[in-house]
PDB file of N, CA and C in Angstrom:
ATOM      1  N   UNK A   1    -139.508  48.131  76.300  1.00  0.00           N
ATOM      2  CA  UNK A   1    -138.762  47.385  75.304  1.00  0.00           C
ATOM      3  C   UNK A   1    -139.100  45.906  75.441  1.00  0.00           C
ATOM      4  N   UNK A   2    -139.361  45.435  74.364  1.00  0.00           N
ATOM      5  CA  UNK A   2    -139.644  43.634  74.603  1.00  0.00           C
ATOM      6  C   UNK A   2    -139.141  43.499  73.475  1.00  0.00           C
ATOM      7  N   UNK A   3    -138.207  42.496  73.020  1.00  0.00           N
ATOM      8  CA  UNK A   3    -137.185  41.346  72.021  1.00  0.00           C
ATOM      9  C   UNK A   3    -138.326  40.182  71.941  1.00  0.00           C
ATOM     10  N   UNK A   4    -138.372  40.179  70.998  1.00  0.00           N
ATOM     11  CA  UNK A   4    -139.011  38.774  71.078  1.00  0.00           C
ATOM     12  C   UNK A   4    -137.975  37.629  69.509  1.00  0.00           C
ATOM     13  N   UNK A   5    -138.674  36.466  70.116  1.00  0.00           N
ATOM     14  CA  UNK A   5    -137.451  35.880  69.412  1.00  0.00           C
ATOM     15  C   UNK A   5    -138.106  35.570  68.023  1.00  0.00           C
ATOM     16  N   UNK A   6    -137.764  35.637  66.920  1.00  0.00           N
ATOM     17  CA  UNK A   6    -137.591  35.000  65.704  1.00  0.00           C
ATOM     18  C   UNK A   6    -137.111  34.023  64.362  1.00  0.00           C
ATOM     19  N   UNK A   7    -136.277  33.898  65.881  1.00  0.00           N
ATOM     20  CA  UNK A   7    -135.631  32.428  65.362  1.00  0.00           C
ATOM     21  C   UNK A   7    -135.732  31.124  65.443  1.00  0.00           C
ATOM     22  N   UNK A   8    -135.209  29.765  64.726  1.00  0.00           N
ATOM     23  CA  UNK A   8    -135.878  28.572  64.635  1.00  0.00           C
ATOM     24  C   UNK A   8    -135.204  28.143  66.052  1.00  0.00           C
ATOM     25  N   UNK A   9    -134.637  29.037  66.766  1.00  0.00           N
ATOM     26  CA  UNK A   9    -133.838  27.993  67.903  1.00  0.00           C
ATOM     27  C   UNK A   9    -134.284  29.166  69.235  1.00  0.00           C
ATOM     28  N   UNK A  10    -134.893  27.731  70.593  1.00  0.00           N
ATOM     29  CA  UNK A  10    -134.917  28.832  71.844  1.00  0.00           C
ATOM     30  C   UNK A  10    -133.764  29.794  71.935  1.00  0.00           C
ATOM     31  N   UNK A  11    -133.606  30.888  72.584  1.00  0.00           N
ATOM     32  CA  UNK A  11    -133.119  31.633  73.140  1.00  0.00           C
ATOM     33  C   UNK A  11    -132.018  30.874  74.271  1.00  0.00           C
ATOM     34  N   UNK A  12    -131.071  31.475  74.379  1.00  0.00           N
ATOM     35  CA  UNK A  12    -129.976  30.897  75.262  1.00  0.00           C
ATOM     36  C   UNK A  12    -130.371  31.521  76.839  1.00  0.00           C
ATOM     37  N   UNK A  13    -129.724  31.508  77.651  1.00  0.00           N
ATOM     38  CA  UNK A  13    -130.192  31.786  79.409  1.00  0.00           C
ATOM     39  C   UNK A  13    -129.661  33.177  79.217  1.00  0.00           C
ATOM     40  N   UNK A  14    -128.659  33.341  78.120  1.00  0.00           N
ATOM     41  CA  UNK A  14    -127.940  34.955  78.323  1.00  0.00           C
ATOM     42  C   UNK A  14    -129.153  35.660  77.731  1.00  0.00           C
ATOM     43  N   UNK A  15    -129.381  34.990  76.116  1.00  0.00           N
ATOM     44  CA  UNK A  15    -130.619  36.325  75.773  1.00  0.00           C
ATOM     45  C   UNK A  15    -131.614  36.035  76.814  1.00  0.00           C
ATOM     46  N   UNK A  16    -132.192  35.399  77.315  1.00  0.00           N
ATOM     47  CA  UNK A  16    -133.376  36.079  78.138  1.00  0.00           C
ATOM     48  C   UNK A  16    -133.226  36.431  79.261  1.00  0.00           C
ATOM     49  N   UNK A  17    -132.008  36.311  80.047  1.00  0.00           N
ATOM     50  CA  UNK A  17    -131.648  37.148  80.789  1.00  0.00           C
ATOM     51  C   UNK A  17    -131.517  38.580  80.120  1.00  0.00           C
ATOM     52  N   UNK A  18    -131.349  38.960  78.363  1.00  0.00           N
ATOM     53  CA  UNK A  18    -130.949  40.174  78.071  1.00  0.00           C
ATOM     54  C   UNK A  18    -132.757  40.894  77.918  1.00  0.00           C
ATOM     55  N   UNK A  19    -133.405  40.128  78.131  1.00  0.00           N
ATOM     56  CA  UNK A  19    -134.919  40.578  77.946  1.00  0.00           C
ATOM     57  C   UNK A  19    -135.800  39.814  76.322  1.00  0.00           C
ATOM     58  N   UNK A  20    -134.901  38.892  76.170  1.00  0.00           N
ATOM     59  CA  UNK A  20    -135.303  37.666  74.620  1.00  0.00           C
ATOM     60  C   UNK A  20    -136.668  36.824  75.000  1.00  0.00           C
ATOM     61  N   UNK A  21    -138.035  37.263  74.471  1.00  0.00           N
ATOM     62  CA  UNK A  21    -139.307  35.936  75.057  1.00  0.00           C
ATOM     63  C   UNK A  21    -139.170  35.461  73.515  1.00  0.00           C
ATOM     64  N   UNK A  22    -139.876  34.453  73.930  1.00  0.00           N
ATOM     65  CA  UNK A  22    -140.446  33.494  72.755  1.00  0.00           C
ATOM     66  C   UNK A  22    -141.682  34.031  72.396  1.00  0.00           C
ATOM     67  N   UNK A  23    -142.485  33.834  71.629  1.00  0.00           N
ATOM     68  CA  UNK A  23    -143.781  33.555  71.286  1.00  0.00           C
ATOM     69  C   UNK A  23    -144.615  32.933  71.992  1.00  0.00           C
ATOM     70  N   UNK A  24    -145.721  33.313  71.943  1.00  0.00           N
ATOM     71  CA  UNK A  24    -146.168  32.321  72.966  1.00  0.00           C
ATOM     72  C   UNK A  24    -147.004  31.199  71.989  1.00  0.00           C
ATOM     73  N   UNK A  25    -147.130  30.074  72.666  1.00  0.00           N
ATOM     74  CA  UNK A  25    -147.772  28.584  72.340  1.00  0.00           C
ATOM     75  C   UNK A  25    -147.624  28.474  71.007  1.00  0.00           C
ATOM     76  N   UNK A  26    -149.305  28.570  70.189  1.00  0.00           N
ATOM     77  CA  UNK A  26    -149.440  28.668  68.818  1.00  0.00           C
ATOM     78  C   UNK A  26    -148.189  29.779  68.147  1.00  0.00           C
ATOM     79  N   UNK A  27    -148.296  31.091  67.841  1.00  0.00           N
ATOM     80  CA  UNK A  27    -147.872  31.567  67.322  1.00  0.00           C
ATOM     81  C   UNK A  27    -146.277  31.371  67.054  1.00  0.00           C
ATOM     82  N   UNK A  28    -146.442  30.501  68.237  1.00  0.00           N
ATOM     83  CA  UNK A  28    -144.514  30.242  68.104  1.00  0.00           C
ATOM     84  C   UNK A  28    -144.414  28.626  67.209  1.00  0.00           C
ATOM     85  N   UNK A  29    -145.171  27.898  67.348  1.00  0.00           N
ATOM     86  CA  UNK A  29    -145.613  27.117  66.156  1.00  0.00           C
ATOM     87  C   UNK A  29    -145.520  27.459  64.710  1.00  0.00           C
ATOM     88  N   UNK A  30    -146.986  28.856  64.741  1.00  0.00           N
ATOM     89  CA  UNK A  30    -146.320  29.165  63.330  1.00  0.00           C
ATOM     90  C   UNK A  30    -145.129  29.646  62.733  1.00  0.00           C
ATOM     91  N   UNK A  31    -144.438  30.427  63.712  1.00  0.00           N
ATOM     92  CA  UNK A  31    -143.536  30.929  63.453  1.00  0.00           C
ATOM     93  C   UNK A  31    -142.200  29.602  62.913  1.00  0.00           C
ATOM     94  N   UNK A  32    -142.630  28.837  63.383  1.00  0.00           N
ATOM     95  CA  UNK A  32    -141.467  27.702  63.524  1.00  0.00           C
ATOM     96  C   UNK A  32    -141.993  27.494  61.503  1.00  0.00           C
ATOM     97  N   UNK A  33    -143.123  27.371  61.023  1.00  0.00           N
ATOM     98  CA  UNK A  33    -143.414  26.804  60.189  1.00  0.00           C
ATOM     99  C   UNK A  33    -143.329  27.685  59.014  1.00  0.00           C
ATOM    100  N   UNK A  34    -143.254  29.043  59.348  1.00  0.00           N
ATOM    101  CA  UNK A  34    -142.570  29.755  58.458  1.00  0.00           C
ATOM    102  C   UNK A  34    -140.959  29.791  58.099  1.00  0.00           C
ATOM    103  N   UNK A  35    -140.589  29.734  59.129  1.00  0.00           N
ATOM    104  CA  UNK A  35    -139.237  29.292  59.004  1.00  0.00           C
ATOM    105  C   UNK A  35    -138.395  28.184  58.130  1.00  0.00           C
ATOM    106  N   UNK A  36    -139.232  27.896  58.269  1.00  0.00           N
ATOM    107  CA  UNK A  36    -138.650  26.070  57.423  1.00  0.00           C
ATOM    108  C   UNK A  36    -138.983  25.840  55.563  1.00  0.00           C
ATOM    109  N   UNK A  37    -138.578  25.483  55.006  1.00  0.00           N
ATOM    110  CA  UNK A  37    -138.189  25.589  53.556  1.00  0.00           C
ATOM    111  C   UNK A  37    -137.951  24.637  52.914  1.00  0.00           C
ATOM    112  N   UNK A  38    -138.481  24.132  52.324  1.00  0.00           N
ATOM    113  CA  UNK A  38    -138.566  22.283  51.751  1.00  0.00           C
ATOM    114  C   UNK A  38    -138.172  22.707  50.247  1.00  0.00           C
ATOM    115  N   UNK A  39    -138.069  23.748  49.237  1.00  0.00           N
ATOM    116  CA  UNK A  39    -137.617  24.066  48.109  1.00  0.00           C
ATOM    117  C   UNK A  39    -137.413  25.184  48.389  1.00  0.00           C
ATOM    118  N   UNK A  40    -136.597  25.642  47.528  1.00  0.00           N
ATOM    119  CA  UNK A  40    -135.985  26.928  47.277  1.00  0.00           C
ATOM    120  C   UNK A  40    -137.131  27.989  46.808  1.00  0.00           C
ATOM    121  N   UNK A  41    -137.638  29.341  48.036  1.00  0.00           N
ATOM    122  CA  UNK A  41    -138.240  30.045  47.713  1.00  0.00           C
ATOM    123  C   UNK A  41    -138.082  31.183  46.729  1.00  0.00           C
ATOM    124  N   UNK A  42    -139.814  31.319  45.857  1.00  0.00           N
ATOM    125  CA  UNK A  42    -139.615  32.650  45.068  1.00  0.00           C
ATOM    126  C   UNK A  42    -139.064  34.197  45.896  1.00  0.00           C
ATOM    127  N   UNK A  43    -138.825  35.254  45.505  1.00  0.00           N
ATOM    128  CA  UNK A  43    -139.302  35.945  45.848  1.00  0.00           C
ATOM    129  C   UNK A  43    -140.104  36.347  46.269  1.00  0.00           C
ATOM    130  N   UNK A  44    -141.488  36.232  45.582  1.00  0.00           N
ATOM    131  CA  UNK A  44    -142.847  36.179  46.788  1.00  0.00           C
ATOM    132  C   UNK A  44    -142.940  35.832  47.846  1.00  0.00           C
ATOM    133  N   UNK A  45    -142.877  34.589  47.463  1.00  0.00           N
ATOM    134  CA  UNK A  45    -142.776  33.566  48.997  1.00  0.00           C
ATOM    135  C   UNK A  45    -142.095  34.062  50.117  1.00  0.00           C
ATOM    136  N   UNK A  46    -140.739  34.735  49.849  1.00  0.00           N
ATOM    137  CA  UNK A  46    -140.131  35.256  50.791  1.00  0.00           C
ATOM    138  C   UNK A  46    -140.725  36.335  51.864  1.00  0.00           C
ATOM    139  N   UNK A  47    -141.354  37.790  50.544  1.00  0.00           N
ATOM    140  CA  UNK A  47    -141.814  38.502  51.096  1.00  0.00           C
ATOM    141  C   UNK A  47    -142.847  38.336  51.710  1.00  0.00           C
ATOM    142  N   UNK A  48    -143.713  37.240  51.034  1.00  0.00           N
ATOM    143  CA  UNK A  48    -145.200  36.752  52.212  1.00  0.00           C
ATOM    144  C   UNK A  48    -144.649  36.110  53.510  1.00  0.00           C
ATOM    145  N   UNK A  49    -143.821  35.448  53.237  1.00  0.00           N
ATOM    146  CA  UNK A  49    -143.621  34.783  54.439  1.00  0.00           C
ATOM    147  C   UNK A  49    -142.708  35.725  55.528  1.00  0.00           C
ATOM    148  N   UNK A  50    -142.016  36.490  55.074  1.00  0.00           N
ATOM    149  CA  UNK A  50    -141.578  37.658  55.783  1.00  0.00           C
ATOM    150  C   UNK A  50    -142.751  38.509  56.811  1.00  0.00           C
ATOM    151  N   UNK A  51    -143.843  39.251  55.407  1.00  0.00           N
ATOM    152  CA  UNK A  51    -144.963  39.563  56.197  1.00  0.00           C
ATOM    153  C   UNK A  51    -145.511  38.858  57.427  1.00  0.00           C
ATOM    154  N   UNK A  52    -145.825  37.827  57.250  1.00  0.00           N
ATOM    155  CA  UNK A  52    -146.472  36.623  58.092  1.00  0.00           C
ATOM    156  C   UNK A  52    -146.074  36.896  59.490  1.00  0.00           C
ATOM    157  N   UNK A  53    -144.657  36.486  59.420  1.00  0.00           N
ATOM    158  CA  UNK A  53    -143.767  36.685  60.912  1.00  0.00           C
ATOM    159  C   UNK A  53    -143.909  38.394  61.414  1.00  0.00           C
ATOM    160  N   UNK A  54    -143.413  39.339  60.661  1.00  0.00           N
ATOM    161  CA  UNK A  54    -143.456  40.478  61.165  1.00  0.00           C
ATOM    162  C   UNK A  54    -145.029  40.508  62.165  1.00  0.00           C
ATOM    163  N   UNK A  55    -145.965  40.135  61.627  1.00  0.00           N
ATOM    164  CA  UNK A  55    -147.488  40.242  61.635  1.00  0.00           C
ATOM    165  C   UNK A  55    -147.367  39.223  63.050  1.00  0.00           C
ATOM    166  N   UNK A  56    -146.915  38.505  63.333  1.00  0.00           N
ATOM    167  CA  UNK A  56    -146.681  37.596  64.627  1.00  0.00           C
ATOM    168  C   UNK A  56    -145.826  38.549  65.802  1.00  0.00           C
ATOM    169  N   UNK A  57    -144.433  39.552  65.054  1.00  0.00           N
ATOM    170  CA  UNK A  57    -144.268  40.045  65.900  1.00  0.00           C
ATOM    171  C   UNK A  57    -144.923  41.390  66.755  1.00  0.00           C
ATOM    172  N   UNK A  58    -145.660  41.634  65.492  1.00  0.00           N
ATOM    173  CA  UNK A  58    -146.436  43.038  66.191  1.00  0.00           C
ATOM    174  C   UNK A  58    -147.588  42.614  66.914  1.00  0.00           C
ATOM    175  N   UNK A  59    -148.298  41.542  66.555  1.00  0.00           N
ATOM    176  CA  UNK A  59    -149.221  40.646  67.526  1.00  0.00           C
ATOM    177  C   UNK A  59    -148.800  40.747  68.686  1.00  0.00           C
ATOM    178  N   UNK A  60    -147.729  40.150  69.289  1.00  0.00           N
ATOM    179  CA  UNK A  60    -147.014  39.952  70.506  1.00  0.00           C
ATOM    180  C   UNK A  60    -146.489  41.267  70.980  1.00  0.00           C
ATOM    181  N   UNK A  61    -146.632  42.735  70.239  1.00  0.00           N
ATOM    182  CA  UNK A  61    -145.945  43.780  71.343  1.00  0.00           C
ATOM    183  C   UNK A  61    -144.888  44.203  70.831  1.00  0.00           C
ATOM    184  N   UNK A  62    -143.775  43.380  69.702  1.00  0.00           N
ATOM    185  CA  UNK A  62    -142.465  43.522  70.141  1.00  0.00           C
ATOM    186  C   UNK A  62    -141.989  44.571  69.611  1.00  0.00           C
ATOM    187  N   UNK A  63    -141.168  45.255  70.426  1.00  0.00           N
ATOM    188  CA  UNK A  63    -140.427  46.323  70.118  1.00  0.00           C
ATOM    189  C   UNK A  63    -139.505  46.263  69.268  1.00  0.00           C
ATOM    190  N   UNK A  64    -138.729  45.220  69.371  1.00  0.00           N
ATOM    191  CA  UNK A  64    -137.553  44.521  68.836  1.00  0.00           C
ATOM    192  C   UNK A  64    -137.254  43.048  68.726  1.00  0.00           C
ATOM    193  N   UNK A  65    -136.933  42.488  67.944  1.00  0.00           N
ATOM    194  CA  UNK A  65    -136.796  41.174  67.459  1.00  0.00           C
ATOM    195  C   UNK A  65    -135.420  40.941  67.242  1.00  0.00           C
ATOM    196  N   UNK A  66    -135.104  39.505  67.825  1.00  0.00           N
ATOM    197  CA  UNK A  66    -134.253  38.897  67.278  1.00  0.00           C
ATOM    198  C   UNK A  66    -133.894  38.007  66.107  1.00  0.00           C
ATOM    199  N   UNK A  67    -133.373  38.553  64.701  1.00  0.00           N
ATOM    200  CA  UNK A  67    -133.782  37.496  63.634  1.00  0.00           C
ATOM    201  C   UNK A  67    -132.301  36.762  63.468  1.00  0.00           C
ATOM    202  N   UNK A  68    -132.705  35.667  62.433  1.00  0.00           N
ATOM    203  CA  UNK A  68    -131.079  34.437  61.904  1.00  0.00           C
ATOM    204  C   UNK A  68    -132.051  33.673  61.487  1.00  0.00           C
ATOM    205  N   UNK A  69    -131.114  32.904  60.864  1.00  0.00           N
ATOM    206  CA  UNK A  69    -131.729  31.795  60.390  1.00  0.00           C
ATOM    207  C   UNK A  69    -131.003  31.709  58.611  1.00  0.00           C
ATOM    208  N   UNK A  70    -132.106  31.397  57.495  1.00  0.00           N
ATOM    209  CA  UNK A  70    -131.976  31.319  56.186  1.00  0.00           C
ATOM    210  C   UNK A  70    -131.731  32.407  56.006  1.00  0.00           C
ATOM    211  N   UNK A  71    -130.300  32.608  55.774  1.00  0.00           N
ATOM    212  CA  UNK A  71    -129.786  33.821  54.927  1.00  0.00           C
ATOM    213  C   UNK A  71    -130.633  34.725  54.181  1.00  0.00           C
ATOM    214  N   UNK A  72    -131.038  34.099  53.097  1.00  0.00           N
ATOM    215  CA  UNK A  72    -132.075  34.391  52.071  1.00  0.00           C
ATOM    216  C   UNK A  72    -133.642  34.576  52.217  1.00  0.00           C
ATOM    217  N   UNK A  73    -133.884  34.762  53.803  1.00  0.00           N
ATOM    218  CA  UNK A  73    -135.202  35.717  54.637  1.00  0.00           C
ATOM    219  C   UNK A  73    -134.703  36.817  54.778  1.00  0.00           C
ATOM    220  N   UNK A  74    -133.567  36.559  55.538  1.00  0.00           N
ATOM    221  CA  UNK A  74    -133.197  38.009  56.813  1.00  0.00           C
ATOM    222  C   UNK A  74    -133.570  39.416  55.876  1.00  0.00           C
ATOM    223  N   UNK A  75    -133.057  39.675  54.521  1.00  0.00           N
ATOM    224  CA  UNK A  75    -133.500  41.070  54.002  1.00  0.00           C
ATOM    225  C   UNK A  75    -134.902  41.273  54.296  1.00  0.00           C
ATOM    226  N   UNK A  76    -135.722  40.424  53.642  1.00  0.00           N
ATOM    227  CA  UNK A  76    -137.500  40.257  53.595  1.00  0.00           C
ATOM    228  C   UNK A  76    -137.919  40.576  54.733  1.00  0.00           C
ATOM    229  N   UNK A  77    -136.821  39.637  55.931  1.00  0.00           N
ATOM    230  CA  UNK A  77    -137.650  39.610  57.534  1.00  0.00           C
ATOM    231  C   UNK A  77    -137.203  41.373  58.093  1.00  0.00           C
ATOM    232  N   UNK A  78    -136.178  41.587  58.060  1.00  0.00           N
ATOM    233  CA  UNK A  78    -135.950  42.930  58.528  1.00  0.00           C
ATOM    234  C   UNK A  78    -136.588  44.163  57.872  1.00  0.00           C
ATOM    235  N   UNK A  79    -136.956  44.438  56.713  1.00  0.00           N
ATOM    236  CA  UNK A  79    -137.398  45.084  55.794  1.00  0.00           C
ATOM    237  C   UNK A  79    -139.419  45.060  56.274  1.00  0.00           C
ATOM    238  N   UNK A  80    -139.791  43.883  56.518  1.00  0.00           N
ATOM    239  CA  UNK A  80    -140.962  43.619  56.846  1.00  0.00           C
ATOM    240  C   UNK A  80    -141.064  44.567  58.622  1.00  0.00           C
ATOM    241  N   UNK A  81    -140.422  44.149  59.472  1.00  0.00           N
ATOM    242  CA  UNK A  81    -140.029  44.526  60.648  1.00  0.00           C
ATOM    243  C   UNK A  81    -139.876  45.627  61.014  1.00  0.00           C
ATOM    244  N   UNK A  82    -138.951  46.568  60.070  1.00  0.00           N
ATOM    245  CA  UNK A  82    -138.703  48.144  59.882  1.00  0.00           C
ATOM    246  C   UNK A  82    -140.313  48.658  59.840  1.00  0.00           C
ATOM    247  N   UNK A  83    -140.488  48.436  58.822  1.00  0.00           N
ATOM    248  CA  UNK A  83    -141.978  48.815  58.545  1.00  0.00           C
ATOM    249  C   UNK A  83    -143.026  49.204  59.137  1.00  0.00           C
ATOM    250  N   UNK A  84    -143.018  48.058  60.622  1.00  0.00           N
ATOM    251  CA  UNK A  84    -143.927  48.116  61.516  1.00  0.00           C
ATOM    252  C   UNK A  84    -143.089  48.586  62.514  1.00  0.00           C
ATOM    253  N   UNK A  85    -142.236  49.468  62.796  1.00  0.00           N
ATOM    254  CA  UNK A  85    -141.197  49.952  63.771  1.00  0.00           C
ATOM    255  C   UNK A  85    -140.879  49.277  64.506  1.00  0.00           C
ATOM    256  N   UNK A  86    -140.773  47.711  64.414  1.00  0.00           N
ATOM    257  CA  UNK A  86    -139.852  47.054  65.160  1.00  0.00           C
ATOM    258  C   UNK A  86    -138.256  46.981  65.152  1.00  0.00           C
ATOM    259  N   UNK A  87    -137.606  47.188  65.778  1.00  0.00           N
ATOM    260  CA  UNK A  87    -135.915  47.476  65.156  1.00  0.00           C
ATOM    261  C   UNK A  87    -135.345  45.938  64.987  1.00  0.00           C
ATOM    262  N   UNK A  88    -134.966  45.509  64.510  1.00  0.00           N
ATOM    263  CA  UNK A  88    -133.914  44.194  64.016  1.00  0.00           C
ATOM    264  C   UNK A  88    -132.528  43.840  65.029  1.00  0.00           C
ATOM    265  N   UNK A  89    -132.752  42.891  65.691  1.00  0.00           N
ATOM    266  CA  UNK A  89    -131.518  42.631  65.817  1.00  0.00           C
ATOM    267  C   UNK A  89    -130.708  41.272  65.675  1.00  0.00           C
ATOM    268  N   UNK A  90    -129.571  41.097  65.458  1.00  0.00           N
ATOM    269  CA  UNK A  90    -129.023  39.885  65.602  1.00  0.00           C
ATOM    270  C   UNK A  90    -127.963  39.637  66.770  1.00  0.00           C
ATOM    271  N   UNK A  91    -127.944  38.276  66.937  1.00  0.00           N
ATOM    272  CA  UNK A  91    -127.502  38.164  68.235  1.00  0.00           C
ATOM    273  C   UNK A  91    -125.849  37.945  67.907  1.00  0.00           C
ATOM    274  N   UNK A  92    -125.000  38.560  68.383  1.00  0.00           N
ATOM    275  CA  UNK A  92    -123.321  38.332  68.517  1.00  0.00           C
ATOM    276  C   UNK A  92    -123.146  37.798  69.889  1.00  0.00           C
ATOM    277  N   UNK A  93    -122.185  36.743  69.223  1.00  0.00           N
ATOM    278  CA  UNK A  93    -121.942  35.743  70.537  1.00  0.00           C
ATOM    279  C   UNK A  93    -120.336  35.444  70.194  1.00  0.00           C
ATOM    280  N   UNK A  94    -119.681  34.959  71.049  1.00  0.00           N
ATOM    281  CA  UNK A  94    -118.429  34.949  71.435  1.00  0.00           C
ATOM    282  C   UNK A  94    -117.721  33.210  71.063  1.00  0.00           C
ATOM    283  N   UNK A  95    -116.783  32.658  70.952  1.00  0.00           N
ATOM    284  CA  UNK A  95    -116.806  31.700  70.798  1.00  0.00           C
ATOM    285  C   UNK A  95    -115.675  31.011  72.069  1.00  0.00           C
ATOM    286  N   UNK A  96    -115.952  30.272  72.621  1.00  0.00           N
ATOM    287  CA  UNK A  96    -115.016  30.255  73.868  1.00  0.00           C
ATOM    288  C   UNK A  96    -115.366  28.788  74.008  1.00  0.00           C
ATOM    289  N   UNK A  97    -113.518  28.324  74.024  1.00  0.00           N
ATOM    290  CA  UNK A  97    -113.082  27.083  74.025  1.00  0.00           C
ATOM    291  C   UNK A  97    -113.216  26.527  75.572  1.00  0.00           C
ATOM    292  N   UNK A  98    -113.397  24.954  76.021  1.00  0.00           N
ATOM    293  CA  UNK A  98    -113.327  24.638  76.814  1.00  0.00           C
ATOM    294  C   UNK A  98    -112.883  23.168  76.622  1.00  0.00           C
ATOM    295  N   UNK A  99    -112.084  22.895  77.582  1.00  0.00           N
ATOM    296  CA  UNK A  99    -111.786  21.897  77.661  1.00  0.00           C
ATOM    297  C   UNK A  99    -111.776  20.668  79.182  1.00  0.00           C
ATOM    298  N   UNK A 100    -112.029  19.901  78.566  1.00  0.00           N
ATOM    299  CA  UNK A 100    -112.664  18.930  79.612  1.00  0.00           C
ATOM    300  C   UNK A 100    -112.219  17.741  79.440  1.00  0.00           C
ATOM    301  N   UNK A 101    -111.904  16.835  80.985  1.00  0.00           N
ATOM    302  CA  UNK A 101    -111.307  15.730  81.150  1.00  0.00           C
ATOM    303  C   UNK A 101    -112.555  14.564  80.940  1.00  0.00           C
ATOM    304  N   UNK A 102    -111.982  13.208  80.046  1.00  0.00           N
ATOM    305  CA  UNK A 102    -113.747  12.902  80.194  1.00  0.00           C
ATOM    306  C   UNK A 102    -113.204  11.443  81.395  1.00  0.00           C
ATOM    307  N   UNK A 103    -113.632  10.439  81.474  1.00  0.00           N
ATOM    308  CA  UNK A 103    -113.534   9.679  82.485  1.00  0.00           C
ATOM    309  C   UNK A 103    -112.291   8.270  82.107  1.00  0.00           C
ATOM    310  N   UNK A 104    -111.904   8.273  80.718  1.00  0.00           N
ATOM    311  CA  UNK A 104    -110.748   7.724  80.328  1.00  0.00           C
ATOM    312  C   UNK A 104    -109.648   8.804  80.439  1.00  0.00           C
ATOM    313  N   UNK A 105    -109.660  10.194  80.660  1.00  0.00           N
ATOM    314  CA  UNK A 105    -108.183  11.277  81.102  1.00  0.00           C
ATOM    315  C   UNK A 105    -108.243  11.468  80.122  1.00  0.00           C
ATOM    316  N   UNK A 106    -108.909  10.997  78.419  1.00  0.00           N
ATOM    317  CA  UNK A 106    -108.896  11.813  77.171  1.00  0.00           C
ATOM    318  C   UNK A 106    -109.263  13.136  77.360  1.00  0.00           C
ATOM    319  N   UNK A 107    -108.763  14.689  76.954  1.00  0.00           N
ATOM    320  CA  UNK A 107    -109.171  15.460  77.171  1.00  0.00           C
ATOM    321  C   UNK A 107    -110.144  15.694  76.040  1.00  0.00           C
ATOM    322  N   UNK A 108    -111.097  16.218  76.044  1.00  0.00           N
ATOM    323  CA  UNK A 108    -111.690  16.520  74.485  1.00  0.00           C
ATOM    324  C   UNK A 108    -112.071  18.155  74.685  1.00  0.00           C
ATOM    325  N   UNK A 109    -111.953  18.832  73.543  1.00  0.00           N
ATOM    326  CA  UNK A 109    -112.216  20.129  73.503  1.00  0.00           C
ATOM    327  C   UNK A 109    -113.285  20.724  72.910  1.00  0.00           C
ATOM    328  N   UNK A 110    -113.997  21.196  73.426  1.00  0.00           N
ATOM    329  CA  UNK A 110    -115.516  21.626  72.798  1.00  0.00           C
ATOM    330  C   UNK A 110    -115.793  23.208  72.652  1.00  0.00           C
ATOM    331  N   UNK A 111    -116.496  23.878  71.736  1.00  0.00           N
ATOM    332  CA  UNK A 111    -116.962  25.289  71.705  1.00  0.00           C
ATOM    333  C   UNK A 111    -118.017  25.742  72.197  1.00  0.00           C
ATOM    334  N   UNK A 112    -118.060  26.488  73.131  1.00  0.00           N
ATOM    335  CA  UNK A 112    -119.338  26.692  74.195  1.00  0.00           C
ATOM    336  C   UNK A 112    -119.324  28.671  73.021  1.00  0.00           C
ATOM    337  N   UNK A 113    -120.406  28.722  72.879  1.00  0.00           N
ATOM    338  CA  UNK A 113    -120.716  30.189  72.282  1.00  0.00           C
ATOM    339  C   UNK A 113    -121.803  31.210  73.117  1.00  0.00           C
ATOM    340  N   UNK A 114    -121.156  31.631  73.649  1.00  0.00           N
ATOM    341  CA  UNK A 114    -121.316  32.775  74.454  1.00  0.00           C
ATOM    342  C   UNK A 114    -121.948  34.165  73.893  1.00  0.00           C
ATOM    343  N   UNK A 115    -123.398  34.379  73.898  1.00  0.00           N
ATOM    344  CA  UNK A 115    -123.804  35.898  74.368  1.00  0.00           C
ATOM    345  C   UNK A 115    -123.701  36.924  74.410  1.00  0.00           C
ATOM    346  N   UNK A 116    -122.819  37.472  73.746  1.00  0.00           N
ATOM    347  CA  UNK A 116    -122.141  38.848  74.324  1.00  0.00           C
ATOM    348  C   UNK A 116    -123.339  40.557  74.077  1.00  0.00           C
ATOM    349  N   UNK A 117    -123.762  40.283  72.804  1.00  0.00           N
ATOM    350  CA  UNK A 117    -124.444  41.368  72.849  1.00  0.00           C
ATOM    351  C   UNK A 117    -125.269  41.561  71.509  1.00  0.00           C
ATOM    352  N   UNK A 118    -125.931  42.675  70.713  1.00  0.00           N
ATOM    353  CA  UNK A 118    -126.570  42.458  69.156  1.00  0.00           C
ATOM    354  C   UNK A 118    -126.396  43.127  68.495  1.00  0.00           C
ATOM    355  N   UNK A 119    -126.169  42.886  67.375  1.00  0.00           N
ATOM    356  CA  UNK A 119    -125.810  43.450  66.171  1.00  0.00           C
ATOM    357  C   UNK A 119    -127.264  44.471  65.712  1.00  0.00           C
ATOM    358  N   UNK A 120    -127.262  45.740  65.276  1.00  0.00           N
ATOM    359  CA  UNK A 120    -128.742  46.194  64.716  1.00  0.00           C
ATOM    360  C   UNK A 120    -128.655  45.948  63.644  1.00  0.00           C
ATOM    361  N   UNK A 121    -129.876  44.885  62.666  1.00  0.00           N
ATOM    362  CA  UNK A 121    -129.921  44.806  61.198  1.00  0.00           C
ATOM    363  C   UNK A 121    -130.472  45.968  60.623  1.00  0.00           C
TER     364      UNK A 121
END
C-alpha cells in the first residue's frame, strides 16, 4: 500500500506517520501546478488536468491517494484515479481547541486540527 499525496499542502506528521509520501522533486512541482487555477476552468480543462495528476500518481506506484483541494477537481480527480485502480481518499481530521497563556497572561485560543483517519472518495 503507498498513499501518496495530492494535495496543494505537505502532509501533516500524523499522515505520514499513516504511510502519506509526497511526490518526489519535479513531479511534485507539477503537481503543485496543476493544482492552481488563475480562471475558472472548462470542463475539459478539468478532466485534462485531472488526467495529468492521476498519470503522476500511477508514475509514483500509488496505491492510494490523498485528494482536497478545489472542490470543482475532486469529481475529475477521483474518477481519473478509479480508473487506474488507485482508491481515493480524503483526509478527516478532528478539530481540537487549545489554549495558551501568551507572555502578557492574555490567554488566546487557537484550533490545532488533528488527523484522525480517511474518508474513501
Amino acid at each position: 500500500m503507498k498513499i501518496v499525496n495530492l494535495t496543494a499542502h505537505a502532509p501533516t506528521q500524523d499522515q505520514l506517520d499513516a504511510g502519506v509520501e509526497d511526490l518526489p522533486g519535479f513531479a511534485r512541482d507539477e503537481l503543485q501546478g496543476l493544482l492552481r487555477f488563475h480562471l475558472p476552468p472548462s470542463p475539459e480543462e478539468l478532466r485534462h488536468r485531472a488526467e495529468m495528476i492521476a498519470k503522476l500518481a500511477a508514475e509514483s506506484r500509488a496505491t492510494e491517494a490523498s485528494i482536497g483541494g478545489a472542490p470543482y477537481l475532486m469529481p475529475a480527480l477521483a474518477h481519473a484515479l478509479k480508473r487506474r485502480g488507485i482508491r481515493t481518499l480524503f483526509a478527516f481530521s478532528r478539530r481540537e481547541s487549545v489554549e495558551e497563556e501568551g507572555p502578557d497572561g492574555a490567554v488566546v485560543k487557537r484550533s490545532v486540527f488533528k488527523h484522525v483517519g480517511w474518508v474513501e472518495g
